[in-house]
PDB file of N, CA and C in Angstrom:
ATOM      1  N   UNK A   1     162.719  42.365 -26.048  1.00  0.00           N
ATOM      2  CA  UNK A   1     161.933  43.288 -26.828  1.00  0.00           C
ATOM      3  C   UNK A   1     160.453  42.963 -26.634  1.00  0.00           C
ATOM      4  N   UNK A   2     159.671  44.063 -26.522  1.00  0.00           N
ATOM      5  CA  UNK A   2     158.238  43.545 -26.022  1.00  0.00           C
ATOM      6  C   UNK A   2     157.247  44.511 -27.281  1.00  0.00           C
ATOM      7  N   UNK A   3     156.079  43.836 -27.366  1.00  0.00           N
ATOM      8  CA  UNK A   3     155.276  44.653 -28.629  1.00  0.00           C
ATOM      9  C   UNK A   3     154.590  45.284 -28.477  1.00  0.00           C
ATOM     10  N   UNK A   4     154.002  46.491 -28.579  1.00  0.00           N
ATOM     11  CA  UNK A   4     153.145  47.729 -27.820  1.00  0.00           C
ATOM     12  C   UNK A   4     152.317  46.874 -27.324  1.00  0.00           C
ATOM     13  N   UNK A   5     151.535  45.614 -27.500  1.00  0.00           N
ATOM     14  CA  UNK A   5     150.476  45.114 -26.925  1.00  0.00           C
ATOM     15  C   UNK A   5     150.707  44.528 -25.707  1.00  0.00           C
ATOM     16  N   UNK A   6     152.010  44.917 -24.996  1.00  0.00           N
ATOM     17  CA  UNK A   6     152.433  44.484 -23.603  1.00  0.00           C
ATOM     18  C   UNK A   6     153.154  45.331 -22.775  1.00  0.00           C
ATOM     19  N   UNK A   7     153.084  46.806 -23.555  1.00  0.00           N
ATOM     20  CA  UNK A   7     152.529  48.412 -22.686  1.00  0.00           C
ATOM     21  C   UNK A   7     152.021  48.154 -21.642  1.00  0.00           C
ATOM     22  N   UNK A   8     152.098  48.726 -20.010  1.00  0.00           N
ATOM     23  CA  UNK A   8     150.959  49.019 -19.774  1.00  0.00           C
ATOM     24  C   UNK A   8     149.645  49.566 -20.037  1.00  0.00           C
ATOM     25  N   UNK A   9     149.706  50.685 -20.705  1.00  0.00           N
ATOM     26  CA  UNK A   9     149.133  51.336 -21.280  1.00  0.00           C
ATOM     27  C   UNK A   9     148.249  51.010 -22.514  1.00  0.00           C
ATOM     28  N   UNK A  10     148.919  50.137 -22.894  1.00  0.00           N
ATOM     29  CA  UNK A  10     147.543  49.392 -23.798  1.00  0.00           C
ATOM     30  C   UNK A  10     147.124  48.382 -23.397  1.00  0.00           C
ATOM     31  N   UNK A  11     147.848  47.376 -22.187  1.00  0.00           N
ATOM     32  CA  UNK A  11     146.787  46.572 -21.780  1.00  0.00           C
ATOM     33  C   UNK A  11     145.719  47.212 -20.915  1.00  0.00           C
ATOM     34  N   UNK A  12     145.784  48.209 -20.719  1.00  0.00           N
ATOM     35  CA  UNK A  12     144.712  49.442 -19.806  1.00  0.00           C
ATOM     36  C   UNK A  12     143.422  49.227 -21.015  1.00  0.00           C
ATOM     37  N   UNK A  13     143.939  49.723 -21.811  1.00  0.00           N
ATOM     38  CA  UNK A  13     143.231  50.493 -23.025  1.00  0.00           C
ATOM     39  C   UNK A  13     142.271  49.376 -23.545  1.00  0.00           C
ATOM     40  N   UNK A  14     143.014  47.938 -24.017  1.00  0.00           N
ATOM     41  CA  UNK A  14     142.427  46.431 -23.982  1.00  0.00           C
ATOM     42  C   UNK A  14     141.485  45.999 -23.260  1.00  0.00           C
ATOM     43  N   UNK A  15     141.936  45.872 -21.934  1.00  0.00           N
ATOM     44  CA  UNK A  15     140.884  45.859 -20.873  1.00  0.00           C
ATOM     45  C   UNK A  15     139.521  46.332 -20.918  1.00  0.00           C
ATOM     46  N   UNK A  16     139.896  47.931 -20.517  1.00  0.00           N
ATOM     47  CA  UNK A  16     138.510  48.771 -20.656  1.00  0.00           C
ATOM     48  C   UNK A  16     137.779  48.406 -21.891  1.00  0.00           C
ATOM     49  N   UNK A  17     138.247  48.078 -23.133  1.00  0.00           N
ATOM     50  CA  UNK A  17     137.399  48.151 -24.184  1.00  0.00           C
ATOM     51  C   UNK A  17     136.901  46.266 -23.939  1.00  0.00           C
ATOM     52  N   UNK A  18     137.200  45.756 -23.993  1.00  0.00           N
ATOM     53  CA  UNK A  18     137.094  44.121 -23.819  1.00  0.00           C
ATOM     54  C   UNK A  18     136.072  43.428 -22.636  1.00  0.00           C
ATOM     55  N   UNK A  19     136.882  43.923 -21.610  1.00  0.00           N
ATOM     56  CA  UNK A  19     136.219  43.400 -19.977  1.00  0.00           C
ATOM     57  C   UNK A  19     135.120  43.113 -19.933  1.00  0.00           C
ATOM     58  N   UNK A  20     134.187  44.157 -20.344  1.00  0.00           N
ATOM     59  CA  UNK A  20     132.931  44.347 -20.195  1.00  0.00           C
ATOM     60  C   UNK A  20     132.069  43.340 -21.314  1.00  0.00           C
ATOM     61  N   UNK A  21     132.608  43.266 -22.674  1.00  0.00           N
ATOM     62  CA  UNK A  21     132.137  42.205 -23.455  1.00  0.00           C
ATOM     63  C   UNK A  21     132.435  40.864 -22.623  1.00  0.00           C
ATOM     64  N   UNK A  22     133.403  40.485 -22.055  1.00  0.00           N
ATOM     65  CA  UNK A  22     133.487  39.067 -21.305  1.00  0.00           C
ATOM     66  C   UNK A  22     132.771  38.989 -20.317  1.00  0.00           C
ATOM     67  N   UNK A  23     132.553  39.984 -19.720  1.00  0.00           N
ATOM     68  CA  UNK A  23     131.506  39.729 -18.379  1.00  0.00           C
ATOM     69  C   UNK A  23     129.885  39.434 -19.168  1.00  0.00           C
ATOM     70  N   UNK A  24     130.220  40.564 -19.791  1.00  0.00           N
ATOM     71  CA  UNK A  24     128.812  39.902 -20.722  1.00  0.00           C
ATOM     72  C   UNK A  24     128.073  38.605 -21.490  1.00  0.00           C
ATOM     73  N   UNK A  25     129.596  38.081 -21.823  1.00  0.00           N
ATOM     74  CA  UNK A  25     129.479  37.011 -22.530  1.00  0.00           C
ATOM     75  C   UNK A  25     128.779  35.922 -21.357  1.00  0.00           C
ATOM     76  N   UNK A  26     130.069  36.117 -19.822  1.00  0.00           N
ATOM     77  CA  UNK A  26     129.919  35.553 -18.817  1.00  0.00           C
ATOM     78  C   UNK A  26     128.530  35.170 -18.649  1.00  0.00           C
ATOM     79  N   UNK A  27     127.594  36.409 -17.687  1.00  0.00           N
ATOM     80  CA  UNK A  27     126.293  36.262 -17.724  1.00  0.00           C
ATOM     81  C   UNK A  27     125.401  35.469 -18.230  1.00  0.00           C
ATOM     82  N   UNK A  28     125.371  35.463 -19.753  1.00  0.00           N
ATOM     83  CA  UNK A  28     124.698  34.891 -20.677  1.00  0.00           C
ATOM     84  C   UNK A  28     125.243  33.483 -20.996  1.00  0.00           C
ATOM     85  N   UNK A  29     126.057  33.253 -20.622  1.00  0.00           N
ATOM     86  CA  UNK A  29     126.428  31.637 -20.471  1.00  0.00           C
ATOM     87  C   UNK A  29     126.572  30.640 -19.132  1.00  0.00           C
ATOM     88  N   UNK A  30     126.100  32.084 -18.195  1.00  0.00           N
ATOM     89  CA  UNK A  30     126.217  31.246 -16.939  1.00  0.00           C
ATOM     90  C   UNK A  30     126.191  29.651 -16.677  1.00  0.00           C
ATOM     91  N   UNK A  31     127.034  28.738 -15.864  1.00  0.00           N
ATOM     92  CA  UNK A  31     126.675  27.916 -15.389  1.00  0.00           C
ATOM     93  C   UNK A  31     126.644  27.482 -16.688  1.00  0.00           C
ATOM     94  N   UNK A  32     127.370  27.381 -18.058  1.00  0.00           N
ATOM     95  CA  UNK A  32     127.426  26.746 -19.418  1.00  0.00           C
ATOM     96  C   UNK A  32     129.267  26.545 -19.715  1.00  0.00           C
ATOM     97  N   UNK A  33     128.757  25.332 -19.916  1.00  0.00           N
ATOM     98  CA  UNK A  33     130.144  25.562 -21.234  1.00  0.00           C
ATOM     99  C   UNK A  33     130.783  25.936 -22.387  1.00  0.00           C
ATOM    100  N   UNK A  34     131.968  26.634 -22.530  1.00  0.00           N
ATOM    101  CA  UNK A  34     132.187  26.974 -23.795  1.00  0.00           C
ATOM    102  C   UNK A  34     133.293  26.546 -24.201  1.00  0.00           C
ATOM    103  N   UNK A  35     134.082  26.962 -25.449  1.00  0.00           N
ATOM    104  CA  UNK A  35     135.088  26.787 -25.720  1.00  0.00           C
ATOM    105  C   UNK A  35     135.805  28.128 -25.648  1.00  0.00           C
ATOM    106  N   UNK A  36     136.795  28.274 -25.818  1.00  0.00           N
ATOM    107  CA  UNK A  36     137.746  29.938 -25.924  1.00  0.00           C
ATOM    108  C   UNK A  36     137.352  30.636 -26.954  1.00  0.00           C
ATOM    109  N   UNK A  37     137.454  29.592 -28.408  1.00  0.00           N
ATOM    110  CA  UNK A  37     137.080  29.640 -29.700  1.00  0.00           C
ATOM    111  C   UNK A  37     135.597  30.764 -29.741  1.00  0.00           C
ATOM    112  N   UNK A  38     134.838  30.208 -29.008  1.00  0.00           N
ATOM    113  CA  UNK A  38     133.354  31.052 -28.654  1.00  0.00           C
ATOM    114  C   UNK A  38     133.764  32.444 -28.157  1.00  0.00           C
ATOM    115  N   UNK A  39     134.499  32.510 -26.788  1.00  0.00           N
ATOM    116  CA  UNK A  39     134.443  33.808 -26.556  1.00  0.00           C
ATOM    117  C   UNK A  39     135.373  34.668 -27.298  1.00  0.00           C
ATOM    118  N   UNK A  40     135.671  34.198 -27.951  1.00  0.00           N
ATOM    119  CA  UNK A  40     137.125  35.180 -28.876  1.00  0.00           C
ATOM    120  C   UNK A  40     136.052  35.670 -30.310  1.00  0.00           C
ATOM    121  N   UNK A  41     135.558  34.653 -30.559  1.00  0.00           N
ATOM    122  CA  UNK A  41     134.592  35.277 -31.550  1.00  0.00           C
ATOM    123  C   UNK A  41     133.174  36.304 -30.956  1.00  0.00           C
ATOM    124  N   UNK A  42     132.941  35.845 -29.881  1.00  0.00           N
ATOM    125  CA  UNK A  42     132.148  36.983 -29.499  1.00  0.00           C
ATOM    126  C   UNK A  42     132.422  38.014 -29.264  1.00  0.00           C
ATOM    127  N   UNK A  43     133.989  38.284 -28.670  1.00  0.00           N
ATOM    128  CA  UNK A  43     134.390  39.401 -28.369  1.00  0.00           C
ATOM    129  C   UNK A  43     135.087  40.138 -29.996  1.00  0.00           C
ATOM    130  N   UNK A  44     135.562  39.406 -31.272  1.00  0.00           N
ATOM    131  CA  UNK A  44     135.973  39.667 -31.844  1.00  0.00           C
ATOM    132  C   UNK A  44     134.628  40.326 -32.972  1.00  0.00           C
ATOM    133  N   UNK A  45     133.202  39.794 -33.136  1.00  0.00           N
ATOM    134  CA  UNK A  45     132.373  40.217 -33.632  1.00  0.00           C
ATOM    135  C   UNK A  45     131.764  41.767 -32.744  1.00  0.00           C
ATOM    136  N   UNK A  46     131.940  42.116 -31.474  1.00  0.00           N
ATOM    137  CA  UNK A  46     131.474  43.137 -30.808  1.00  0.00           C
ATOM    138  C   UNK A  46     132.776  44.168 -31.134  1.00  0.00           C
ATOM    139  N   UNK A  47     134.096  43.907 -31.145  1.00  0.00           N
ATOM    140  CA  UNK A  47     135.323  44.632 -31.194  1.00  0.00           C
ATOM    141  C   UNK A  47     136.237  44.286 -32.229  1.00  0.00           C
ATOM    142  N   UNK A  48     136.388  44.072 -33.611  1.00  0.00           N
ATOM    143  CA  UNK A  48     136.889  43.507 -34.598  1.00  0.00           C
ATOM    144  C   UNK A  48     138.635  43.984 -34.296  1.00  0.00           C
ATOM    145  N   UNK A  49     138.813  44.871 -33.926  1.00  0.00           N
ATOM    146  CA  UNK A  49     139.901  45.186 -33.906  1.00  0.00           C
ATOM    147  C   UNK A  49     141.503  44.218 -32.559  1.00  0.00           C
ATOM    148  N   UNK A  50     140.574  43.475 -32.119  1.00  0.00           N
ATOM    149  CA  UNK A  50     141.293  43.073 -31.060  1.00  0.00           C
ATOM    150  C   UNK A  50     142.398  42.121 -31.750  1.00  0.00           C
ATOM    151  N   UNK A  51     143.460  41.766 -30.592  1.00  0.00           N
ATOM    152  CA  UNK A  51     144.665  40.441 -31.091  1.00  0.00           C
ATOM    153  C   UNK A  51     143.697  39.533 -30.658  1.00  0.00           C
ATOM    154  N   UNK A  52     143.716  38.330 -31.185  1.00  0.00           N
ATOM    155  CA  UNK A  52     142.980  37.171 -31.307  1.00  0.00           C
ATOM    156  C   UNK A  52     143.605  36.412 -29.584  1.00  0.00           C
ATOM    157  N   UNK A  53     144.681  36.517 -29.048  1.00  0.00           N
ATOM    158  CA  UNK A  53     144.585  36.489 -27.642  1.00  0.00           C
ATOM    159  C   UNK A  53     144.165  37.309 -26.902  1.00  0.00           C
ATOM    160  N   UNK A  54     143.596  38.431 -26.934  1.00  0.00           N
ATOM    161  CA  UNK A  54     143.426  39.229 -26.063  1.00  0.00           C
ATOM    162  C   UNK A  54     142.542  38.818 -25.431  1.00  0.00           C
ATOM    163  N   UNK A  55     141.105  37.946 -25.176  1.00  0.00           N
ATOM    164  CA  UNK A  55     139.989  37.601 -24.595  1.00  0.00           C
ATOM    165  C   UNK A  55     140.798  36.492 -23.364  1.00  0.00           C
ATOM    166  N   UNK A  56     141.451  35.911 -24.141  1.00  0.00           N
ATOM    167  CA  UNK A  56     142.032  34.865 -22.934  1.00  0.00           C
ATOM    168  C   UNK A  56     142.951  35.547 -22.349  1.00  0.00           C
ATOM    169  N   UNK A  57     143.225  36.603 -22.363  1.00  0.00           N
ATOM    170  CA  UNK A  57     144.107  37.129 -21.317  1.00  0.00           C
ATOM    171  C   UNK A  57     143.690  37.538 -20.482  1.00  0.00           C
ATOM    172  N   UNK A  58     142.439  38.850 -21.043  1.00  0.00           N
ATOM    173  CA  UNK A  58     141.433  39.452 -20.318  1.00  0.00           C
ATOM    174  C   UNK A  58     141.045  38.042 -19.325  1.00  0.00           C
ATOM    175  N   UNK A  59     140.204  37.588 -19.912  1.00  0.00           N
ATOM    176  CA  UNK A  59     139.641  36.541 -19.135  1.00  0.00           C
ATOM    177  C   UNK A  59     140.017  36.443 -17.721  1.00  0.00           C
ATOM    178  N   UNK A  60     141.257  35.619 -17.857  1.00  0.00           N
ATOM    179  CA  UNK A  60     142.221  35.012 -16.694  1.00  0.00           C
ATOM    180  C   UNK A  60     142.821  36.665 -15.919  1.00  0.00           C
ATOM    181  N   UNK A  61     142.661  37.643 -16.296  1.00  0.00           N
ATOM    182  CA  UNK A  61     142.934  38.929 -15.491  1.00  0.00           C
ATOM    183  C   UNK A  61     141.803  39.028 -15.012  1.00  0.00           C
ATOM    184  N   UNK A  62     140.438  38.824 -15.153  1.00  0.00           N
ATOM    185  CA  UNK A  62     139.003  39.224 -14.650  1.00  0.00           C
ATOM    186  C   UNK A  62     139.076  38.232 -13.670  1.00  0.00           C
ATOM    187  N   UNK A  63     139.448  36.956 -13.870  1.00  0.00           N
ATOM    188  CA  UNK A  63     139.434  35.608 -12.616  1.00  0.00           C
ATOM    189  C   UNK A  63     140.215  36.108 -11.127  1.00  0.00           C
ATOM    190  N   UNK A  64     141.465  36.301 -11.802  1.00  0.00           N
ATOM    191  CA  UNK A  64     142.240  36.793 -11.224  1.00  0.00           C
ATOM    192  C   UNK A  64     142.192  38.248 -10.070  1.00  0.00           C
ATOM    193  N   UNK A  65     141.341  38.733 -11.073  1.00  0.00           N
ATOM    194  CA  UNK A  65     140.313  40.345 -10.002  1.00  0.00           C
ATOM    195  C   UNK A  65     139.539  39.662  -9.299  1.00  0.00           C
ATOM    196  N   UNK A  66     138.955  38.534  -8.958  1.00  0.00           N
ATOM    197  CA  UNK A  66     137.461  37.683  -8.739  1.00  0.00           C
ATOM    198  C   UNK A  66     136.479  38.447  -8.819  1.00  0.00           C
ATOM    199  N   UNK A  67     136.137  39.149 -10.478  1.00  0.00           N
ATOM    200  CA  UNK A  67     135.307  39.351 -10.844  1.00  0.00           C
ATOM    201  C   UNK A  67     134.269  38.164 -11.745  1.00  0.00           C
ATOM    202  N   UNK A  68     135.170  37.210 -11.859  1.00  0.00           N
ATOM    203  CA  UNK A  68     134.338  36.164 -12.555  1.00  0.00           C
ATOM    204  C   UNK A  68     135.399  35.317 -12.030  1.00  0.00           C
ATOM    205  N   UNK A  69     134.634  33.773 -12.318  1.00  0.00           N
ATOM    206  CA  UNK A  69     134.660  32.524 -12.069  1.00  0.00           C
ATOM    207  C   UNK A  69     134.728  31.316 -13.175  1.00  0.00           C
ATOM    208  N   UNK A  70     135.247  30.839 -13.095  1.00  0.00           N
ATOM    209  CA  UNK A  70     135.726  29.722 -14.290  1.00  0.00           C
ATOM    210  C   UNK A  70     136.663  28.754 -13.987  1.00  0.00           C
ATOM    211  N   UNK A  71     136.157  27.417 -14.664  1.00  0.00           N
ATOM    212  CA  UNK A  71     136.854  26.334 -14.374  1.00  0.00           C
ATOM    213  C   UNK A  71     137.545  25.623 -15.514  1.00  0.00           C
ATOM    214  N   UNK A  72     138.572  24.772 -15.775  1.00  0.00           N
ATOM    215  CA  UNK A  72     138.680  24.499 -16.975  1.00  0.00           C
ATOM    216  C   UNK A  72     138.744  22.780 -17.146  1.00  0.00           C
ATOM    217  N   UNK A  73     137.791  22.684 -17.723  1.00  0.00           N
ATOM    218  CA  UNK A  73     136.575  21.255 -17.946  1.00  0.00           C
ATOM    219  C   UNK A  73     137.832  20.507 -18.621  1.00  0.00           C
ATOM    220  N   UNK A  74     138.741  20.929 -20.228  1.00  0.00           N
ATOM    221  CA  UNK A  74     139.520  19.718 -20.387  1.00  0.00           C
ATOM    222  C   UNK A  74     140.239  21.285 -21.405  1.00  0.00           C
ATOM    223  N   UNK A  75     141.682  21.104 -20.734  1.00  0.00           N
ATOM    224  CA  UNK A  75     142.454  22.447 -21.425  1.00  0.00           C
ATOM    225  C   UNK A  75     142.923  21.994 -23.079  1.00  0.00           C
ATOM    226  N   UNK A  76     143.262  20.905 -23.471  1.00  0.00           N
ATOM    227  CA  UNK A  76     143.425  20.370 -24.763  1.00  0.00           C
ATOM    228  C   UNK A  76     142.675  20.884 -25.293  1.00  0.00           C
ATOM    229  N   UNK A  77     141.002  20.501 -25.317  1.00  0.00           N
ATOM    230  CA  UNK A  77     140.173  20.910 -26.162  1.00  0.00           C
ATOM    231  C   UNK A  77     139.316  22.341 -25.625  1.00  0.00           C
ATOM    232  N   UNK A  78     140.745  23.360 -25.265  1.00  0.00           N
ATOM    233  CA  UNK A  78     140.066  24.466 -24.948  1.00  0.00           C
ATOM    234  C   UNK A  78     138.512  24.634 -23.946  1.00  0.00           C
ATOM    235  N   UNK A  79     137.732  24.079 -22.711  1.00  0.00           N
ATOM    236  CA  UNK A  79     136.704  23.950 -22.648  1.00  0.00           C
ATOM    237  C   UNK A  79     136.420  24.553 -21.639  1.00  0.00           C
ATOM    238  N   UNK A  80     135.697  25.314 -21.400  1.00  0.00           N
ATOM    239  CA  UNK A  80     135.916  26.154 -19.803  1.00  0.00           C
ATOM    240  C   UNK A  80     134.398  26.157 -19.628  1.00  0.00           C
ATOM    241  N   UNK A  81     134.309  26.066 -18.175  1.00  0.00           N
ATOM    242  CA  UNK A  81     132.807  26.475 -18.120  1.00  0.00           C
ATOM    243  C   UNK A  81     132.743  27.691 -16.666  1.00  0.00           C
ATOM    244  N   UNK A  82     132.110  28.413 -16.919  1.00  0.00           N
ATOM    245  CA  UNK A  82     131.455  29.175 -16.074  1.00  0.00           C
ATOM    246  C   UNK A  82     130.686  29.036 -14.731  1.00  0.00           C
ATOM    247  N   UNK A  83     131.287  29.398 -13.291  1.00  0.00           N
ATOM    248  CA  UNK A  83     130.607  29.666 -12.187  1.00  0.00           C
ATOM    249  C   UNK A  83     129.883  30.239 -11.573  1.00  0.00           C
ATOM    250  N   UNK A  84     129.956  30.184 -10.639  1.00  0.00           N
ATOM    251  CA  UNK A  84     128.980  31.668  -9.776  1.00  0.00           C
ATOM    252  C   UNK A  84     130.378  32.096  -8.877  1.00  0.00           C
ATOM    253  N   UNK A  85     130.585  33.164  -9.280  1.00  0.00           N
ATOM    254  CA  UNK A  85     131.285  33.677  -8.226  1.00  0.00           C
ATOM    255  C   UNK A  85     131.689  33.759  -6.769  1.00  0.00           C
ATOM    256  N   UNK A  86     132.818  32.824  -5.938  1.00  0.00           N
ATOM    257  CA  UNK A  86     132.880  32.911  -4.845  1.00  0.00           C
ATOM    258  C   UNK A  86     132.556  33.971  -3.871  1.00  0.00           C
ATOM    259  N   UNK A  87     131.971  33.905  -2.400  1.00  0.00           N
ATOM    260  CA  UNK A  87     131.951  35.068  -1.618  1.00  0.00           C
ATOM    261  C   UNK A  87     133.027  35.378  -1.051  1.00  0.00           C
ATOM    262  N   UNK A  88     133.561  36.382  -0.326  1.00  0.00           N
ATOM    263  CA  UNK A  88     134.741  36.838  -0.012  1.00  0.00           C
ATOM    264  C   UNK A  88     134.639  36.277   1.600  1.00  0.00           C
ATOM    265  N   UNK A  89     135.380  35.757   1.840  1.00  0.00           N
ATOM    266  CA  UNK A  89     135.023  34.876   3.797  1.00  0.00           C
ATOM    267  C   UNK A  89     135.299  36.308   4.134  1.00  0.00           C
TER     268      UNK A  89
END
């Protein structure tokens, strides 16, 4: 059994509304560290309505596009920091 929030159709819908706050967040933390905790509240103060995983999903789907870049500094204490985006060889 799966919960509308694993629709295609609403992870479409998630995405589009979300993505763009994480890239944003991205930018502005370039080359910084954060915690998850940070971007879930940033994305949750710009979009109140989101599931409280949805940023880390997004996230790792934006990596995964190599639209962004990220490393993860120490996964226990949630800590990721931000790259510069690889070039495509």
């Amino acid at each position: 059994m799966t919960s509308d929030n694993d629709e295609p159709g609403e992870r479409g819908r998630v995405y589009s509304r979300i993505a763009p706050l994480i890239m944003s967040f991205a930018r502005a933390h370039a080359g910084q560290s954060f915690h998850m905790e940070d971007l879930r509240q940033y994305v949750q103060a710009l979009d109140p309505g989101i599931a409280p995983d949805s940023p880390g999903r997004i996230l790792r789907l934006l990596r995964q596009e190599g639209k962004l870049y990220y490393v993860v500094i120490d996964r226990r204490a949630s800590l990721y920091q931000f790259r510069a985006v690889r070039a495509a060889a």
